[in-house]
N, C-alpha and C. Protein backbone atom coordinates (compact mmCIF):
# COMPACT_ATOMS: atom_id res chain seq x y z
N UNK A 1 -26.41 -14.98 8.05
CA UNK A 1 -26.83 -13.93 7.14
C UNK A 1 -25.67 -13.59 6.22
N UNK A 2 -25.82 -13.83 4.95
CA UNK A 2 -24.92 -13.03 3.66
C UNK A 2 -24.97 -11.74 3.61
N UNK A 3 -23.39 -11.19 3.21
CA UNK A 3 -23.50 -9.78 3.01
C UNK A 3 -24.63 -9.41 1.87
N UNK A 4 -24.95 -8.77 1.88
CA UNK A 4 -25.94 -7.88 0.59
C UNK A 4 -24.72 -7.44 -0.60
N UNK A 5 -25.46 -7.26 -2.11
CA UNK A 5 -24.16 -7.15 -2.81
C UNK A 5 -24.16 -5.35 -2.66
N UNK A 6 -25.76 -4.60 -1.84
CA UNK A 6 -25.18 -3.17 -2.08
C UNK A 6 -24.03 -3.24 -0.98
N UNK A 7 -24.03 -3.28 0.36
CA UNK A 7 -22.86 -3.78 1.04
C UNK A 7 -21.51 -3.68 0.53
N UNK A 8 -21.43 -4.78 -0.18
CA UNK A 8 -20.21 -5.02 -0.55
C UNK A 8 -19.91 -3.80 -1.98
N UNK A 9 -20.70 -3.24 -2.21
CA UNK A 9 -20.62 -2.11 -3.25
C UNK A 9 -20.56 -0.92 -2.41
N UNK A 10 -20.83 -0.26 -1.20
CA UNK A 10 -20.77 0.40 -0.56
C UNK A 10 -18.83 0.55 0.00
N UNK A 11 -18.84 -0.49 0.59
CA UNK A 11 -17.59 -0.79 0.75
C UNK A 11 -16.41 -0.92 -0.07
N UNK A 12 -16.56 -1.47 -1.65
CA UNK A 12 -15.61 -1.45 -2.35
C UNK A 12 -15.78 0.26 -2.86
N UNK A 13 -16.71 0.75 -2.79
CA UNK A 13 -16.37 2.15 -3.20
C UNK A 13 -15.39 3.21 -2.07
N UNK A 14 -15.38 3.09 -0.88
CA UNK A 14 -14.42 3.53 -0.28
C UNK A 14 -12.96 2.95 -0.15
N UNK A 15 -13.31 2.18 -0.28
CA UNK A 15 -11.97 1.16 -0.84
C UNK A 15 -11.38 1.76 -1.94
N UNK A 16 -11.53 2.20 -2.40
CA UNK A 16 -11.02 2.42 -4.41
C UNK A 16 -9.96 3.38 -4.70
N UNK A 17 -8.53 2.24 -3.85
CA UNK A 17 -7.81 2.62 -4.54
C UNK A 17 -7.02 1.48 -5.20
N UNK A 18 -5.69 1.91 -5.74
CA UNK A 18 -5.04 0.41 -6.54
C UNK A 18 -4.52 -0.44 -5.77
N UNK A 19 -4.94 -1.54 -6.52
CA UNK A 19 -4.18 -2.77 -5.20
C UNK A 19 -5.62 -3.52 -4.77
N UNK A 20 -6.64 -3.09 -4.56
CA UNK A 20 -7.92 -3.40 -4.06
C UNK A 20 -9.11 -4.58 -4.73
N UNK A 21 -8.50 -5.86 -4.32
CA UNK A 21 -9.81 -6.92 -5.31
C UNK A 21 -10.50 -7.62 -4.44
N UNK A 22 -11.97 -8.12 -4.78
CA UNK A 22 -12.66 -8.82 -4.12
C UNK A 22 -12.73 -10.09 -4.37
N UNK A 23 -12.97 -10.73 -3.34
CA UNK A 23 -13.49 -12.57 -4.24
C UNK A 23 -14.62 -12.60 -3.54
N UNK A 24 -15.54 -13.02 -3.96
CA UNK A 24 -16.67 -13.47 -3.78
C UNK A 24 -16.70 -14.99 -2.74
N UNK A 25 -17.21 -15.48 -1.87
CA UNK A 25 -16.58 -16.91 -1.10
C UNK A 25 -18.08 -17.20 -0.29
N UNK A 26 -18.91 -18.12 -0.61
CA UNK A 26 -19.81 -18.57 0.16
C UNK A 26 -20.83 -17.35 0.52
N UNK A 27 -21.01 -16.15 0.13
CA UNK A 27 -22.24 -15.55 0.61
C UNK A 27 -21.30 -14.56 1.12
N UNK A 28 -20.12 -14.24 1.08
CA UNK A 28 -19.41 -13.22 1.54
C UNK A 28 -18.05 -12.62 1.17
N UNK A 29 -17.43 -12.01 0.89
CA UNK A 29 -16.32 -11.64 0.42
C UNK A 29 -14.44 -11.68 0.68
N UNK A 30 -14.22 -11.95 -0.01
CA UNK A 30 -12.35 -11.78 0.97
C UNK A 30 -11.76 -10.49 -0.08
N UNK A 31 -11.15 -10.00 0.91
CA UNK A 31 -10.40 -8.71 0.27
C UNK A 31 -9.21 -8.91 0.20
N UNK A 32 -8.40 -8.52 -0.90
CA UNK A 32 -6.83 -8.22 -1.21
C UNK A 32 -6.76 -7.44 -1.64
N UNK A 33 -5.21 -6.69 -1.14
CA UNK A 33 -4.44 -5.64 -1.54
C UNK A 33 -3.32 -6.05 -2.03
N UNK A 34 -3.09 -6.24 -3.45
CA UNK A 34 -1.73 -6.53 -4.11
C UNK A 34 -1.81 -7.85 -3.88
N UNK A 35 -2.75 -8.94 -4.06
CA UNK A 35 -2.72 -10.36 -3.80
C UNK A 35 -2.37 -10.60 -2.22
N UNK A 36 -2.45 -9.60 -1.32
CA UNK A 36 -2.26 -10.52 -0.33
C UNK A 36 -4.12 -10.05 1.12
N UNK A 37 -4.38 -11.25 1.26
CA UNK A 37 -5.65 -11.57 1.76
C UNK A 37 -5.35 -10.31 3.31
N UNK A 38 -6.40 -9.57 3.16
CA UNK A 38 -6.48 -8.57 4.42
C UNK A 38 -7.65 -8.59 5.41
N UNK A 39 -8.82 -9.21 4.60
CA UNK A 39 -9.49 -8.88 5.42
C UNK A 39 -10.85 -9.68 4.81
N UNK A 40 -11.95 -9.35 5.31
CA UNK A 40 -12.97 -9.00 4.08
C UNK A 40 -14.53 -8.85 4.54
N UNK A 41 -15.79 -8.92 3.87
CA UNK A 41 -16.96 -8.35 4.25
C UNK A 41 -17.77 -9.64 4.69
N UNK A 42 -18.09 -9.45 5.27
CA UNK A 42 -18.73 -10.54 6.32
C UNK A 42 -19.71 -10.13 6.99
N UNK A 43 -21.09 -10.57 7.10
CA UNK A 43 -22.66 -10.22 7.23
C UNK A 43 -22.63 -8.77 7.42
N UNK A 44 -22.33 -8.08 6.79
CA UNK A 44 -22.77 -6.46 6.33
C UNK A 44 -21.43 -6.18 7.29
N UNK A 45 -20.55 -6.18 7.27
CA UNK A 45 -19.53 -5.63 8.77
C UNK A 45 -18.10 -6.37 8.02
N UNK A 46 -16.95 -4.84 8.08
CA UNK A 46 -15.98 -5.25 7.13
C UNK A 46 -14.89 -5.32 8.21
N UNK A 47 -13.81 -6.18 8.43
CA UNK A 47 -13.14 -6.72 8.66
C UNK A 47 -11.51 -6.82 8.36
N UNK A 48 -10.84 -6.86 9.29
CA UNK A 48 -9.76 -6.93 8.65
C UNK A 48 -8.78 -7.86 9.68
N UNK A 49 -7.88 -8.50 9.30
CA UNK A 49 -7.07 -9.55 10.65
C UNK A 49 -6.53 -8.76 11.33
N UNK A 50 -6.37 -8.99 12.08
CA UNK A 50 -5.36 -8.71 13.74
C UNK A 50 -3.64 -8.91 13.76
N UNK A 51 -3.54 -7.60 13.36
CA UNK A 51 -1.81 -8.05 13.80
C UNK A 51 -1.30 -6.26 14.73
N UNK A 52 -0.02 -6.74 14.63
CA UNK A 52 0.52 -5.58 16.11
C UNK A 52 -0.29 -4.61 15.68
N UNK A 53 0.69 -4.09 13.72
CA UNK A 53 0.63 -2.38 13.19
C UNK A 53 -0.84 -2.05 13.01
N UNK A 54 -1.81 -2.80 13.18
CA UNK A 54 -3.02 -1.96 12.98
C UNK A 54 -3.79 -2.28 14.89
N UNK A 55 -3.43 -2.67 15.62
CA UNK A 55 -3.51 -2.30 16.98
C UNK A 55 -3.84 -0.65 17.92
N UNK A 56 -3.11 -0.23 16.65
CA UNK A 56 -3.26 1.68 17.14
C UNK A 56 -4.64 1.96 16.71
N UNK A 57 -5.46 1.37 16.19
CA UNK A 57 -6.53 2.01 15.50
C UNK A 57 -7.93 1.90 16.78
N UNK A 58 -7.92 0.95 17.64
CA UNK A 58 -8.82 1.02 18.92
C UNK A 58 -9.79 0.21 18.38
N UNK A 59 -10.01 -0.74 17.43
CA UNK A 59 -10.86 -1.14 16.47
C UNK A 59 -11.74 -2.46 17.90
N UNK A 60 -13.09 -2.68 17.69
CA UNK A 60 -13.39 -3.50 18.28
C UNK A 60 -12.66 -4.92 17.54
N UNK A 61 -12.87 -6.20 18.61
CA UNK A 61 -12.55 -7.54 17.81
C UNK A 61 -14.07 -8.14 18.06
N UNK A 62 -14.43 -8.86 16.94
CA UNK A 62 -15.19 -9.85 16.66
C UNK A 62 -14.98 -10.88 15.84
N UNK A 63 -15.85 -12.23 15.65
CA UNK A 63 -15.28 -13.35 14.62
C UNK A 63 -16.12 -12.85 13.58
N UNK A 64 -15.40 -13.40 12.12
CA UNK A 64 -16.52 -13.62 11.37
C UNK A 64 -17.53 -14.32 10.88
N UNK A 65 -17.06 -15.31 11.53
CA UNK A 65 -17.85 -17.09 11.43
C UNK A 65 -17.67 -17.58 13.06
N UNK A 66 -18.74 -18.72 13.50
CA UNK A 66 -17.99 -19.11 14.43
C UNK A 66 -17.08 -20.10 13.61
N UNK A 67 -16.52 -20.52 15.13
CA UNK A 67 -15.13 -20.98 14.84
C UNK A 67 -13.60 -20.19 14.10
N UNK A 68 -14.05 -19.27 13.76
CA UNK A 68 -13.24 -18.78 12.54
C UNK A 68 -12.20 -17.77 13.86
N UNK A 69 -11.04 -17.22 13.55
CA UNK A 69 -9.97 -16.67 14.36
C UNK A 69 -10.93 -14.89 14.45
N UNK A 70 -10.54 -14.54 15.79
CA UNK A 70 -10.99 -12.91 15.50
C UNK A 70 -10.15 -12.34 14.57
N UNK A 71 -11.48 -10.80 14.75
CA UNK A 71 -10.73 -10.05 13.17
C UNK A 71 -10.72 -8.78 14.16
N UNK A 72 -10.67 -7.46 13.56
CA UNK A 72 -11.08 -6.57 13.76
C UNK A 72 -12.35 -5.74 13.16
N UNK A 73 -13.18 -5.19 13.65
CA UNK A 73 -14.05 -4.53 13.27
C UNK A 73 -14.20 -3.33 12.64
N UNK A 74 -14.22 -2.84 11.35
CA UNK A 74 -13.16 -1.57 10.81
C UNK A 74 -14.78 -0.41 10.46
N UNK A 75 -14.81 0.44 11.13
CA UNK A 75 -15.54 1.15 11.09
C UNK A 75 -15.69 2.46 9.78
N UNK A 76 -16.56 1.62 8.70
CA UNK A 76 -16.37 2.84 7.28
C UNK A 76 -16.82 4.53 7.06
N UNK A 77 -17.49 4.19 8.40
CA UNK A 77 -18.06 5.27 8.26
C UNK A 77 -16.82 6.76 8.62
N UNK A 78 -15.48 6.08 8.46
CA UNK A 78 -14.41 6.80 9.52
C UNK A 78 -13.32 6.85 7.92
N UNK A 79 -13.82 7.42 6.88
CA UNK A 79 -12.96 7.09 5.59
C UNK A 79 -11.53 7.77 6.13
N UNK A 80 -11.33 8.76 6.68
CA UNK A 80 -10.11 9.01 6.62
C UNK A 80 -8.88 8.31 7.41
N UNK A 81 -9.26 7.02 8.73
CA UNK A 81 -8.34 6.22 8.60
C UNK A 81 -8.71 4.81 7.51
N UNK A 82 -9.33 4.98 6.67
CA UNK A 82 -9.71 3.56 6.41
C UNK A 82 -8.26 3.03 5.46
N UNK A 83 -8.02 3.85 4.42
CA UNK A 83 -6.71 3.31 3.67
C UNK A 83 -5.68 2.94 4.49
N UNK A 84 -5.69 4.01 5.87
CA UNK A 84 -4.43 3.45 6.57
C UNK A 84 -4.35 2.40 7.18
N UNK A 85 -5.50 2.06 7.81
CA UNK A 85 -5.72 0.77 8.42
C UNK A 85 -5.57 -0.67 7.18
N UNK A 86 -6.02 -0.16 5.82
CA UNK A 86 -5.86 -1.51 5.25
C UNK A 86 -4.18 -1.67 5.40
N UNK A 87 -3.32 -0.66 4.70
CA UNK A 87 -2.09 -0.81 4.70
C UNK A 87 -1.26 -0.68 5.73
N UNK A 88 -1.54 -0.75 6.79
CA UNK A 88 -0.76 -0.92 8.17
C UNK A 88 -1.49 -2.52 8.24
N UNK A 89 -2.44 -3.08 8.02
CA UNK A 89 -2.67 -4.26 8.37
C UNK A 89 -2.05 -5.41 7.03
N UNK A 90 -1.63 -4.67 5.65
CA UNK A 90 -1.15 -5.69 4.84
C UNK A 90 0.53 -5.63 5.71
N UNK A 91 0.91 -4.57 6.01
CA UNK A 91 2.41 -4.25 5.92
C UNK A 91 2.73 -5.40 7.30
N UNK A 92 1.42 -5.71 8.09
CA UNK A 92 1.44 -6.42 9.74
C UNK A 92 1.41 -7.71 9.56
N UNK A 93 1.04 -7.96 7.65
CA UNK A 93 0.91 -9.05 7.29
C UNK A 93 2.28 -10.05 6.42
N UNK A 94 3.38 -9.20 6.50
CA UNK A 94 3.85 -9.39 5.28
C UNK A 94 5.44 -10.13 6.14
């Protein structure tokens, strides 16, 4: 199943701050902050990789594809950690 584009419009609107672009990729999205790949929207359910600094957040893990490496499961409905979690997960990335 492909994300929906309201989905991915739902999501880039809590998203919205600077630094924040989408790519479009096979029926689903990849997200960057400042050019570097964080995460992205995947069958309606947004995502972000797995490293130590975003570990504090209690986030479930799931894949987004099979085969594909787990992610974390980033819950939007929770806006007030959501910025932190992207940027504790670019900073986990860098």
């Amino acid at each position: 199943m492909a994300t929906t584009k309201a989905y991915k419009d739902f999501v880039l609107e809590y998203l919205c701050f600077d630094g924040i672009t989408c790519k479009s990729m096979m029926g689903e999205y990849l997200l960057y902050y400042n050019g570097l790949l964080f995460g992205g929207i995947y069958d309606d359910r947004l995502l972000v990789k797995k490293v130590d600094s975003n570990k504090k957040y209690g986030m479930s893990e799931t894949i987004p594809y099979e085969g594909a490496k787990e992610m974390y499961l980033v819950d939007v409905d929770n806006r007030d950690n959501l910025r932190d979690i992207v940027l504790d997960t670019c900073d986990g990335l860098k």
